[in-house]
PDB file of N, CA and C in Angstrom:
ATOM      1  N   UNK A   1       0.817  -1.184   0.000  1.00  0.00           N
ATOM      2  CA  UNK A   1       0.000   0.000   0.000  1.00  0.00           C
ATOM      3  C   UNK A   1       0.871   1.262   0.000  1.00  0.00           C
ATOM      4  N   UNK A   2       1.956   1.231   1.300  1.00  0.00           N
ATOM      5  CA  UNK A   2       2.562   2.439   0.796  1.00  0.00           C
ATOM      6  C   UNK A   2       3.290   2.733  -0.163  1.00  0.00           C
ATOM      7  N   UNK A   3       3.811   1.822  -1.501  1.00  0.00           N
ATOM      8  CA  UNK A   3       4.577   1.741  -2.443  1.00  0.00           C
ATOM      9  C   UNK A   3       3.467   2.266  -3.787  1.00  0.00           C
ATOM     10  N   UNK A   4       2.366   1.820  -3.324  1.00  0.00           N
ATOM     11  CA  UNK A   4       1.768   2.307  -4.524  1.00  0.00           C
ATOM     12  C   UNK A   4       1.101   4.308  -4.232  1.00  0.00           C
ATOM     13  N   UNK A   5       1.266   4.211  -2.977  1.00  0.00           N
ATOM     14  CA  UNK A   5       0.815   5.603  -2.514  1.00  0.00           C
ATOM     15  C   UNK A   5       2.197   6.626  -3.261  1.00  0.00           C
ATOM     16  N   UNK A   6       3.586   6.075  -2.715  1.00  0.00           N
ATOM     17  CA  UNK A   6       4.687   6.909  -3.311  1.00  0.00           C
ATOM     18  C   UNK A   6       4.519   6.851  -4.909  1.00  0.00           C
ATOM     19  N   UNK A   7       4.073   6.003  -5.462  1.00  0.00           N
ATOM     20  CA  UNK A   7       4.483   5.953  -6.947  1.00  0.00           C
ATOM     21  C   UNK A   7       2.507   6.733  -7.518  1.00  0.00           C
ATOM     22  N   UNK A   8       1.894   6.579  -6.764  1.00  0.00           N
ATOM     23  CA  UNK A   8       0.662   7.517  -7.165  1.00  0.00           C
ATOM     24  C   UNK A   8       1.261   9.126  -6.901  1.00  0.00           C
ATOM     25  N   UNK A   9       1.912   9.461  -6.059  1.00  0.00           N
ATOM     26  CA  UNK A   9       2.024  10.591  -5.638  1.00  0.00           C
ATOM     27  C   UNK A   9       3.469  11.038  -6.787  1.00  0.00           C
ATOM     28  N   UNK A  10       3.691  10.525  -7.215  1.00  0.00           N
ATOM     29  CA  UNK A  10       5.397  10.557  -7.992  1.00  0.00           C
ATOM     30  C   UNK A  10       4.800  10.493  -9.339  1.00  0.00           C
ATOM     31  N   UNK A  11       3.626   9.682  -9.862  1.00  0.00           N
ATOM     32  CA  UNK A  11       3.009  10.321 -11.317  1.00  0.00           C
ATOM     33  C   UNK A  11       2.232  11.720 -10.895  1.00  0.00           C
ATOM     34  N   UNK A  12       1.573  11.221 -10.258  1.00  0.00           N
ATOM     35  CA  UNK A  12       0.771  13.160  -9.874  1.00  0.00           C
ATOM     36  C   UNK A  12       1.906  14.312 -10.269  1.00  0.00           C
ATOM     37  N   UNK A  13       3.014  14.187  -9.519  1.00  0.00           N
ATOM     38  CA  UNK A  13       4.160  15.555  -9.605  1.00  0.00           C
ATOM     39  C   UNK A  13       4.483  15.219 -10.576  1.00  0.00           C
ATOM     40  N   UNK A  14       4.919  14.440 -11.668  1.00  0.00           N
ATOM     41  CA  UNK A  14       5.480  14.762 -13.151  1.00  0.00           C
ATOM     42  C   UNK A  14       4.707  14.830 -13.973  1.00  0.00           C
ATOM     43  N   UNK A  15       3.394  14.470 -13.819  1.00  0.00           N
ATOM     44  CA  UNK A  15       2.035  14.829 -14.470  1.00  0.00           C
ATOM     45  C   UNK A  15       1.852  16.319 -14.773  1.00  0.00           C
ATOM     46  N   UNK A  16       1.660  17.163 -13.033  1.00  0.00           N
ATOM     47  CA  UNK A  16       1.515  18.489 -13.321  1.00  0.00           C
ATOM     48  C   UNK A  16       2.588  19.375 -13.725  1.00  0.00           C
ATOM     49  N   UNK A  17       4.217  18.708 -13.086  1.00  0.00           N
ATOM     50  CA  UNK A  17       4.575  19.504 -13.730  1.00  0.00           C
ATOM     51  C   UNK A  17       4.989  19.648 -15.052  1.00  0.00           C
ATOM     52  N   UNK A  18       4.319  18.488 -15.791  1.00  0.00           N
ATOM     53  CA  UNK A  18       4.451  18.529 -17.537  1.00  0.00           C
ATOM     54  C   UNK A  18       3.857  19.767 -17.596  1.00  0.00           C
ATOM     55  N   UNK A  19       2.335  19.747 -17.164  1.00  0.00           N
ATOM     56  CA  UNK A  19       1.195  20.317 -17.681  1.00  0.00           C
ATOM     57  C   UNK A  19       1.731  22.185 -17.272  1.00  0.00           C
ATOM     58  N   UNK A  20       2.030  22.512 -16.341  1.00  0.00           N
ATOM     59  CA  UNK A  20       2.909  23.599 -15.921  1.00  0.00           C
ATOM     60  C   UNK A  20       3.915  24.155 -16.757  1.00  0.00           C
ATOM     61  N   UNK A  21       4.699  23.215 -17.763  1.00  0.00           N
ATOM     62  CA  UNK A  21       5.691  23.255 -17.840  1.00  0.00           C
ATOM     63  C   UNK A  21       5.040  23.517 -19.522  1.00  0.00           C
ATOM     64  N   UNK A  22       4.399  23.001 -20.336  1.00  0.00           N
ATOM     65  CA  UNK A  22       3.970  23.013 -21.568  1.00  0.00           C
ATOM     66  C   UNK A  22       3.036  24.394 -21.947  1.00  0.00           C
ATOM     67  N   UNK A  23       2.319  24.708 -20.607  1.00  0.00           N
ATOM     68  CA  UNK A  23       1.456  26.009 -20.577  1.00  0.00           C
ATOM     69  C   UNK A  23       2.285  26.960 -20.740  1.00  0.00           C
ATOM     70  N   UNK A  24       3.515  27.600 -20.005  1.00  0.00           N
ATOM     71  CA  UNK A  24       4.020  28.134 -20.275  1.00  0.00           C
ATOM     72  C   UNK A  24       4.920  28.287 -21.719  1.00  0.00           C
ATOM     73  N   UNK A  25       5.280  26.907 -22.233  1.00  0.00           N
ATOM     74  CA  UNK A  25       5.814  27.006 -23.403  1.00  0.00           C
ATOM     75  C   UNK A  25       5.100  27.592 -24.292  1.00  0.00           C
ATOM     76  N   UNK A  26       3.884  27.899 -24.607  1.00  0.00           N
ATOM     77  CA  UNK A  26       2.926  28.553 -25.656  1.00  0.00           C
ATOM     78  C   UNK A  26       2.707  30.123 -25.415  1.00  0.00           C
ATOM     79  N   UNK A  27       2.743  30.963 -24.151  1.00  0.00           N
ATOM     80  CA  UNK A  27       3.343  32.433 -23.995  1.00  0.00           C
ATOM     81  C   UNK A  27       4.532  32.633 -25.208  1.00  0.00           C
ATOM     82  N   UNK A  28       5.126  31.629 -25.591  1.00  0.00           N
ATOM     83  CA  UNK A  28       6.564  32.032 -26.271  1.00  0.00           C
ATOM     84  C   UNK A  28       6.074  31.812 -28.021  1.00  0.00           C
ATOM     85  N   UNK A  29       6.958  33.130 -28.747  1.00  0.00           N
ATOM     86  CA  UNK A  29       6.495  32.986 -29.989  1.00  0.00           C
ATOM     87  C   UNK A  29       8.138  33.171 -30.943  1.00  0.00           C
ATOM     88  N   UNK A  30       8.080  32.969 -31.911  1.00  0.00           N
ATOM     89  CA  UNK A  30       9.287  32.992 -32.723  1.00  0.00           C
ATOM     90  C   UNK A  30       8.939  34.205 -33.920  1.00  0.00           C
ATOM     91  N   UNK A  31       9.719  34.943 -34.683  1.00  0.00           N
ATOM     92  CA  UNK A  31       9.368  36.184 -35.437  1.00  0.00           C
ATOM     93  C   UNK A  31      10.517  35.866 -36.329  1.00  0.00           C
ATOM     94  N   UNK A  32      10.228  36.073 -37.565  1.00  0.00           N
ATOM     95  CA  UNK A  32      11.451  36.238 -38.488  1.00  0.00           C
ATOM     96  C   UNK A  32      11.253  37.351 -39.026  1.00  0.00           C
ATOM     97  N   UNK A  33      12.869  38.207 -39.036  1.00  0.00           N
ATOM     98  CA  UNK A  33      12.670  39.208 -40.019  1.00  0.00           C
ATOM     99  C   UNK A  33      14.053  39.775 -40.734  1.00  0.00           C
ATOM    100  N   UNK A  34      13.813  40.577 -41.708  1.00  0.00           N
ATOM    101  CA  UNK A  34      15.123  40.859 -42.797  1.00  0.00           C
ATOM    102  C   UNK A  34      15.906  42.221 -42.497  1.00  0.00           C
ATOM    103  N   UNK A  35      16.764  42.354 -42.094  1.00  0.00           N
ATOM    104  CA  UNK A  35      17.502  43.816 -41.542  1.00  0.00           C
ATOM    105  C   UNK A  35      18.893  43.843 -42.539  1.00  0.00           C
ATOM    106  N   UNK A  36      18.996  44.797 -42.988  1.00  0.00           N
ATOM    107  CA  UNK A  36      20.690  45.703 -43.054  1.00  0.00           C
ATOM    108  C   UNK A  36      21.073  46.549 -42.244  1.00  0.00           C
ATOM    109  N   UNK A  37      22.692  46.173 -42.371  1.00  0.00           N
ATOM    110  CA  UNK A  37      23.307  46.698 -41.205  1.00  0.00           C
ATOM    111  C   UNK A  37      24.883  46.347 -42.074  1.00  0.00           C
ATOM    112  N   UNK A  38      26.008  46.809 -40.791  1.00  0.00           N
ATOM    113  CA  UNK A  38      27.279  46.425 -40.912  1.00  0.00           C
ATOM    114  C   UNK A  38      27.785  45.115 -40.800  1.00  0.00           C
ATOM    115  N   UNK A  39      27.300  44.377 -39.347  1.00  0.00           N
ATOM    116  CA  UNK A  39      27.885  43.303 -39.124  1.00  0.00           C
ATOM    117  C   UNK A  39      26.642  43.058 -38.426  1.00  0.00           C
ATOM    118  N   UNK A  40      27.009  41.468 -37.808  1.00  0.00           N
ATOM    119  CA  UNK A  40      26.036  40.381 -37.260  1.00  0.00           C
ATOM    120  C   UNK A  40      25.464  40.897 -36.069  1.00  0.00           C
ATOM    121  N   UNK A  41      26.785  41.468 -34.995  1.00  0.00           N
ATOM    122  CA  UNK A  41      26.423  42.325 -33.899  1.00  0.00           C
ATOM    123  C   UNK A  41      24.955  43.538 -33.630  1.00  0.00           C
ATOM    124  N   UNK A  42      25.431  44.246 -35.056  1.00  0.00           N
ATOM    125  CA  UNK A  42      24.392  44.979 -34.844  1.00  0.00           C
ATOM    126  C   UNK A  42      23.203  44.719 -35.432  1.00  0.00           C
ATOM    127  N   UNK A  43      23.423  44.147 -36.391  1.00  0.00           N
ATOM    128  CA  UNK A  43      21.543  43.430 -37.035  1.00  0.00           C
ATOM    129  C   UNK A  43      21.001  42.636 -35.939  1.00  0.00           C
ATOM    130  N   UNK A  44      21.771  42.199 -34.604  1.00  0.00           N
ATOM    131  CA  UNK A  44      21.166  41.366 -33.834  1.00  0.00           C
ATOM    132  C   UNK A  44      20.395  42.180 -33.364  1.00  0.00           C
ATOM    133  N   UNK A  45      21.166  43.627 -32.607  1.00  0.00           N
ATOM    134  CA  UNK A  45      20.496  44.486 -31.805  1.00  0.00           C
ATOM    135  C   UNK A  45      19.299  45.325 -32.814  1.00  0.00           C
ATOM    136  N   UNK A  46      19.271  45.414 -33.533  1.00  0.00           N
ATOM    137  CA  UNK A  46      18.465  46.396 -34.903  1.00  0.00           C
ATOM    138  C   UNK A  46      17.028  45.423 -34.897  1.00  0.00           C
ATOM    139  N   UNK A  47      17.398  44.105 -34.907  1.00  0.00           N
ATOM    140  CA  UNK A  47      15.888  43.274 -34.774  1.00  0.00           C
ATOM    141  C   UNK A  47      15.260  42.768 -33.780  1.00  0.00           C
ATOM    142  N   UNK A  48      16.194  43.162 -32.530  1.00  0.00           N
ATOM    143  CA  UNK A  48      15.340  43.184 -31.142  1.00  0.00           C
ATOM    144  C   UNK A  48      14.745  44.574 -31.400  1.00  0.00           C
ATOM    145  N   UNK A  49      15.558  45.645 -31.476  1.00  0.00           N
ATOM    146  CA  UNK A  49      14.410  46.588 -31.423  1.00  0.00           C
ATOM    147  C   UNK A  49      12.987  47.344 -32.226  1.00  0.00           C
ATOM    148  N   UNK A  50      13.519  46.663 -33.689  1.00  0.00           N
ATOM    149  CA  UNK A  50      12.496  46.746 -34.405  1.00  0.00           C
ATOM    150  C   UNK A  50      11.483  46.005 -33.807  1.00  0.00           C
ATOM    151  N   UNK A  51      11.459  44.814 -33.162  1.00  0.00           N
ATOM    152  CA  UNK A  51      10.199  43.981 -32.600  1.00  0.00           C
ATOM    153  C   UNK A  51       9.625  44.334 -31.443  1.00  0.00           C
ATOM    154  N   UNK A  52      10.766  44.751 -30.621  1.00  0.00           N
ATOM    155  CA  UNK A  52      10.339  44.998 -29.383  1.00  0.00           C
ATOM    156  C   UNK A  52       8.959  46.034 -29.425  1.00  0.00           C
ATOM    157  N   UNK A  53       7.789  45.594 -29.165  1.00  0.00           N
ATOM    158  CA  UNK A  53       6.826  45.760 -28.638  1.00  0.00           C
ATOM    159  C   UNK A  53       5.936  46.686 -29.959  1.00  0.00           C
ATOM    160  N   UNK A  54       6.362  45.858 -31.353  1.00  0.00           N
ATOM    161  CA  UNK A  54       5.679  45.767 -32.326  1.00  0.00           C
ATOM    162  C   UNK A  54       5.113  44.685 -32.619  1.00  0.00           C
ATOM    163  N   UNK A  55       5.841  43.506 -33.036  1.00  0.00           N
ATOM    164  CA  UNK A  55       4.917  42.171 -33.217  1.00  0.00           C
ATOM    165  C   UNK A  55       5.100  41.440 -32.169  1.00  0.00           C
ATOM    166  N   UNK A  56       6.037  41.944 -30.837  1.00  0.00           N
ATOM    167  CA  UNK A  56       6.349  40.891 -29.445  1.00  0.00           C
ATOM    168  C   UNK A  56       6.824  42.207 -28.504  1.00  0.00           C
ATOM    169  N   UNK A  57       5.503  41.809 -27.667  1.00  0.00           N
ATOM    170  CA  UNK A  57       5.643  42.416 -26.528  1.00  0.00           C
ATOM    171  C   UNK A  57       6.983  42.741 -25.827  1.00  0.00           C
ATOM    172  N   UNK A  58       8.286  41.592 -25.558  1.00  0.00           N
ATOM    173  CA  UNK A  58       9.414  41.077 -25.021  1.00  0.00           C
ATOM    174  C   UNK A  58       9.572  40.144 -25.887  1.00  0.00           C
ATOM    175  N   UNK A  59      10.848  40.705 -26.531  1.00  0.00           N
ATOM    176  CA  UNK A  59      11.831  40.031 -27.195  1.00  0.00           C
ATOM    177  C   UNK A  59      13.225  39.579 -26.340  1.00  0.00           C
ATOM    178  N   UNK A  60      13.297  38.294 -26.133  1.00  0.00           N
ATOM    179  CA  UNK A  60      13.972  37.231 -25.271  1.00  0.00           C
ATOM    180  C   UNK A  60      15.441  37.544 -26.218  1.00  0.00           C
ATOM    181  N   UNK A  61      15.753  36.954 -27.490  1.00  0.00           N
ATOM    182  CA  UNK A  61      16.795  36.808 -27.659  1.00  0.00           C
ATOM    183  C   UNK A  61      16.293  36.866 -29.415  1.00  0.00           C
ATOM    184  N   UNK A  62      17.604  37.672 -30.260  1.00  0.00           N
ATOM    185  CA  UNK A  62      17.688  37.897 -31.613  1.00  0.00           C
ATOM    186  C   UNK A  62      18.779  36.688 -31.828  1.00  0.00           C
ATOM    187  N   UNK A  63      18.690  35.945 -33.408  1.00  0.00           N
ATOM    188  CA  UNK A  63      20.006  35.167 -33.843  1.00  0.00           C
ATOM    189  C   UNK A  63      19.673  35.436 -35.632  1.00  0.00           C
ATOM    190  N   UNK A  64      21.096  35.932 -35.993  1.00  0.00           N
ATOM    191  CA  UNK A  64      21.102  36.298 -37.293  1.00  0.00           C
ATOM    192  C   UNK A  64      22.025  35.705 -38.096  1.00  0.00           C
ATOM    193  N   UNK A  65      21.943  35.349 -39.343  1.00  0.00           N
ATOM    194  CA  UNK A  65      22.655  34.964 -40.401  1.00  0.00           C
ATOM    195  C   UNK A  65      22.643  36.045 -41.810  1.00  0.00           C
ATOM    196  N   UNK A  66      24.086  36.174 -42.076  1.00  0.00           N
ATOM    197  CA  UNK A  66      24.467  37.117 -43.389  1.00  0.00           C
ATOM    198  C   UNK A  66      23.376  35.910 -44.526  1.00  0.00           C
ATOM    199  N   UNK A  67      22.261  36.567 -45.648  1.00  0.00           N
ATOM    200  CA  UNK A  67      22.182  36.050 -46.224  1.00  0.00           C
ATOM    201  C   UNK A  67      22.535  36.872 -47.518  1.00  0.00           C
ATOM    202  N   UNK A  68      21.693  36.165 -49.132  1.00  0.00           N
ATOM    203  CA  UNK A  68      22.303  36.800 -50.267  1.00  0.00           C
ATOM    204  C   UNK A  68      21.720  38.758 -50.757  1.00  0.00           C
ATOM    205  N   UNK A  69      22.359  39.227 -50.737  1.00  0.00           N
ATOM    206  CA  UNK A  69      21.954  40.915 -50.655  1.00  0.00           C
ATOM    207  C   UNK A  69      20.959  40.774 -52.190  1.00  0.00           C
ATOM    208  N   UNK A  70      20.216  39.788 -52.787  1.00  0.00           N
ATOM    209  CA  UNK A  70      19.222  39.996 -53.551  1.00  0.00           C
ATOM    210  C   UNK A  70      17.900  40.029 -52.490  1.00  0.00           C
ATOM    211  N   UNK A  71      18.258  39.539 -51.975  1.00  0.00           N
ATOM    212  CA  UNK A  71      16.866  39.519 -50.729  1.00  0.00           C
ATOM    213  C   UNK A  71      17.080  41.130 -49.968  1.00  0.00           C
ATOM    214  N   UNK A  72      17.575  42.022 -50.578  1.00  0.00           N
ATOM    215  CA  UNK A  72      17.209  43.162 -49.982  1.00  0.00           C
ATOM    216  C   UNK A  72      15.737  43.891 -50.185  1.00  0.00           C
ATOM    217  N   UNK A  73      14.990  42.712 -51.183  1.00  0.00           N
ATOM    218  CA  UNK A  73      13.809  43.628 -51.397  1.00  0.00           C
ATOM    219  C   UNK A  73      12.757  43.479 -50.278  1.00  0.00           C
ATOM    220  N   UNK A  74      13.460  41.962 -49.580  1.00  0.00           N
ATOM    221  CA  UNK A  74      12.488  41.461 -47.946  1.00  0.00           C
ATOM    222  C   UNK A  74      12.495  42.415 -47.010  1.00  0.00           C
ATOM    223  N   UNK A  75      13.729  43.251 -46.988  1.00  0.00           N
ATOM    224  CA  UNK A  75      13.745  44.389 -45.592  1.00  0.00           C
ATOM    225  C   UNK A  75      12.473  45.511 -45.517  1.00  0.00           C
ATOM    226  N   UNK A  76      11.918  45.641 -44.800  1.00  0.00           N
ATOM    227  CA  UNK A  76      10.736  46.836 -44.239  1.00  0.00           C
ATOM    228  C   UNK A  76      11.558  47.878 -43.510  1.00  0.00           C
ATOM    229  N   UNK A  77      10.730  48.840 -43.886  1.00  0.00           N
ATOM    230  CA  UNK A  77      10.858  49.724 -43.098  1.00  0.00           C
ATOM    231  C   UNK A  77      12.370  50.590 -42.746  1.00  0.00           C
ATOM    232  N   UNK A  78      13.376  50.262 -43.469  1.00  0.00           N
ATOM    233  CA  UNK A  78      14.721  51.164 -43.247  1.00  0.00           C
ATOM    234  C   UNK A  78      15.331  50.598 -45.276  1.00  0.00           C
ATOM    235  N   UNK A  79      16.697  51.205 -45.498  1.00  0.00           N
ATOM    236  CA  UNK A  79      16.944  51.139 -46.568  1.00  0.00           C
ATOM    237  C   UNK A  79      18.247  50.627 -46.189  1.00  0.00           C
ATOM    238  N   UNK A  80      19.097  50.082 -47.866  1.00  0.00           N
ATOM    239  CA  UNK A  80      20.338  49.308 -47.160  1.00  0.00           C
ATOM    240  C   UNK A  80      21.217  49.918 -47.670  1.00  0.00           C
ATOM    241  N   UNK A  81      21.663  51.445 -47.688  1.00  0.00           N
ATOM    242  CA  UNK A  81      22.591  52.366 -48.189  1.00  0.00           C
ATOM    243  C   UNK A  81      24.011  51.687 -47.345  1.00  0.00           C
ATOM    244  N   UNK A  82      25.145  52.235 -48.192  1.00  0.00           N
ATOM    245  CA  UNK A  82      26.160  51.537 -47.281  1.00  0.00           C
ATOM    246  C   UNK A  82      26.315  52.682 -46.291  1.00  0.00           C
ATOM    247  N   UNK A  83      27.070  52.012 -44.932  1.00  0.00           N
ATOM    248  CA  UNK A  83      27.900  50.989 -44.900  1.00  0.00           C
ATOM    249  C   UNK A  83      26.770  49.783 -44.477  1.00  0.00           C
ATOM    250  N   UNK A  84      25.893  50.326 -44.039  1.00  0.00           N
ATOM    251  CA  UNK A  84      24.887  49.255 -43.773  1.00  0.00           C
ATOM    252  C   UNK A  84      24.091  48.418 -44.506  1.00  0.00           C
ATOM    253  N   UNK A  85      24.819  47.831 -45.509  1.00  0.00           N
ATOM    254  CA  UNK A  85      24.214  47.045 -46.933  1.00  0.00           C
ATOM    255  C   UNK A  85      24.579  45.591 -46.613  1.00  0.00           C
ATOM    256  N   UNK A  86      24.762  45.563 -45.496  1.00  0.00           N
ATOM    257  CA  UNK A  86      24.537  43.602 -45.884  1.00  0.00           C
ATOM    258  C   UNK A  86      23.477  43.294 -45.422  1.00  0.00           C
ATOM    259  N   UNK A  87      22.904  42.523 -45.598  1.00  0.00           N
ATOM    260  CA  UNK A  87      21.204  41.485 -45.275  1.00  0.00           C
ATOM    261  C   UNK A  87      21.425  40.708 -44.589  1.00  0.00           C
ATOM    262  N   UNK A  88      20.643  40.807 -43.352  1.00  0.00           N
ATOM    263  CA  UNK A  88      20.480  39.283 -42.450  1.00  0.00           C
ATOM    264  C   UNK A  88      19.391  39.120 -42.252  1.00  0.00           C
ATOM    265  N   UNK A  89      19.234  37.660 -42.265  1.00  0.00           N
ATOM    266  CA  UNK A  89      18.051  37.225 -41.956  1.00  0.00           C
ATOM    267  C   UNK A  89      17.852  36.745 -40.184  1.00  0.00           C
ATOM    268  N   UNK A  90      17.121  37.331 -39.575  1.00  0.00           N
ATOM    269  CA  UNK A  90      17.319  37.407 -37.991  1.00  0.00           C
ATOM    270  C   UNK A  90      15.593  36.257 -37.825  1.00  0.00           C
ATOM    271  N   UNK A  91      16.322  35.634 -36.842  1.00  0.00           N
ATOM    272  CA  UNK A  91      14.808  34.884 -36.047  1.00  0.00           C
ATOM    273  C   UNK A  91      14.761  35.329 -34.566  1.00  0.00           C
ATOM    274  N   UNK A  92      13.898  35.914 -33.847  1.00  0.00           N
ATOM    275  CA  UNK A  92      13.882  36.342 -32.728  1.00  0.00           C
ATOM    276  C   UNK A  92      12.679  35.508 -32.126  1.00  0.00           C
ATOM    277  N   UNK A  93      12.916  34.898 -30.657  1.00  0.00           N
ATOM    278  CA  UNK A  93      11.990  34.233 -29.440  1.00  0.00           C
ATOM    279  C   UNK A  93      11.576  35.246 -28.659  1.00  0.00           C
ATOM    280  N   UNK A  94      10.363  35.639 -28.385  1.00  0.00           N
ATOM    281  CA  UNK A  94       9.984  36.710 -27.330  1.00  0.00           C
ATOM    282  C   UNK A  94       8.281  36.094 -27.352  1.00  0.00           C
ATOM    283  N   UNK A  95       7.587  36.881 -26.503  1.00  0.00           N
ATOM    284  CA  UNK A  95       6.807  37.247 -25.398  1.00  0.00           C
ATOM    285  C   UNK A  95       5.158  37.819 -26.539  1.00  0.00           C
ATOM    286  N   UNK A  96       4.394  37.396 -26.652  1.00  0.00           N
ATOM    287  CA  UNK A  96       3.420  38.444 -27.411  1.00  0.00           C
ATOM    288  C   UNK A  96       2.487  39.320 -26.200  1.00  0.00           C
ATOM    289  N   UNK A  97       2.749  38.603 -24.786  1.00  0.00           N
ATOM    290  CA  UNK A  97       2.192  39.901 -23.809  1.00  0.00           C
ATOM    291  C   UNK A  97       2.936  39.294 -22.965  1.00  0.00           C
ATOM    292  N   UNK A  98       2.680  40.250 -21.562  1.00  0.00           N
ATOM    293  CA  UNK A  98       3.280  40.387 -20.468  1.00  0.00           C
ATOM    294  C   UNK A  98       3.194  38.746 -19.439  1.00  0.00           C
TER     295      UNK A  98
END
């Protein structure tokens, strides 16, 4: 009896805290978007703040890759005059509310 009480009570806690643990995973959203800039550094910071609290409330973390500068016609909203003419393609994880 008490073996099945510990192992009832030991699915209960990994039960909820799946269910705890999965609820929160869906608050979280992913955003892709196209920036010019100089280097990787700053297109990182350029597409946290373009998002920040346009399409995501809290933007967690930017990650960018140089892609081909024909895809400059994907960028919104700024132009890719030099020195800021290379294209990255940035995916950012953040928050759509508080």
């Amino acid at each position: 009896m008490k073996r099945l009480m510990i192992t009832a009570t030991a699915f209960l806690f990994f039960a909820f805290s799946g269910v705890l643990y999965s609820s929160k995973w869906n608050l979280y959203q992913i955003v892709d978007i196209y920036v010019c800039e100089e280097g990787i550094v700053l297109a990182e910071l350029l597409a946290k703040a373009r998002l920040n609290r346009h399409q995501l409330t809290v933007v967690s973390y930017c990650t960018c890759e140089g892609v081909d500068p024909s895809l400059k016609t994907e960028v919104k909203n700024a132009t890719c005059e030099p020195p800021k003419d290379m294209v990255y393609s940035c995916t950012c994880i953040g928050k759509s509310h508080y």
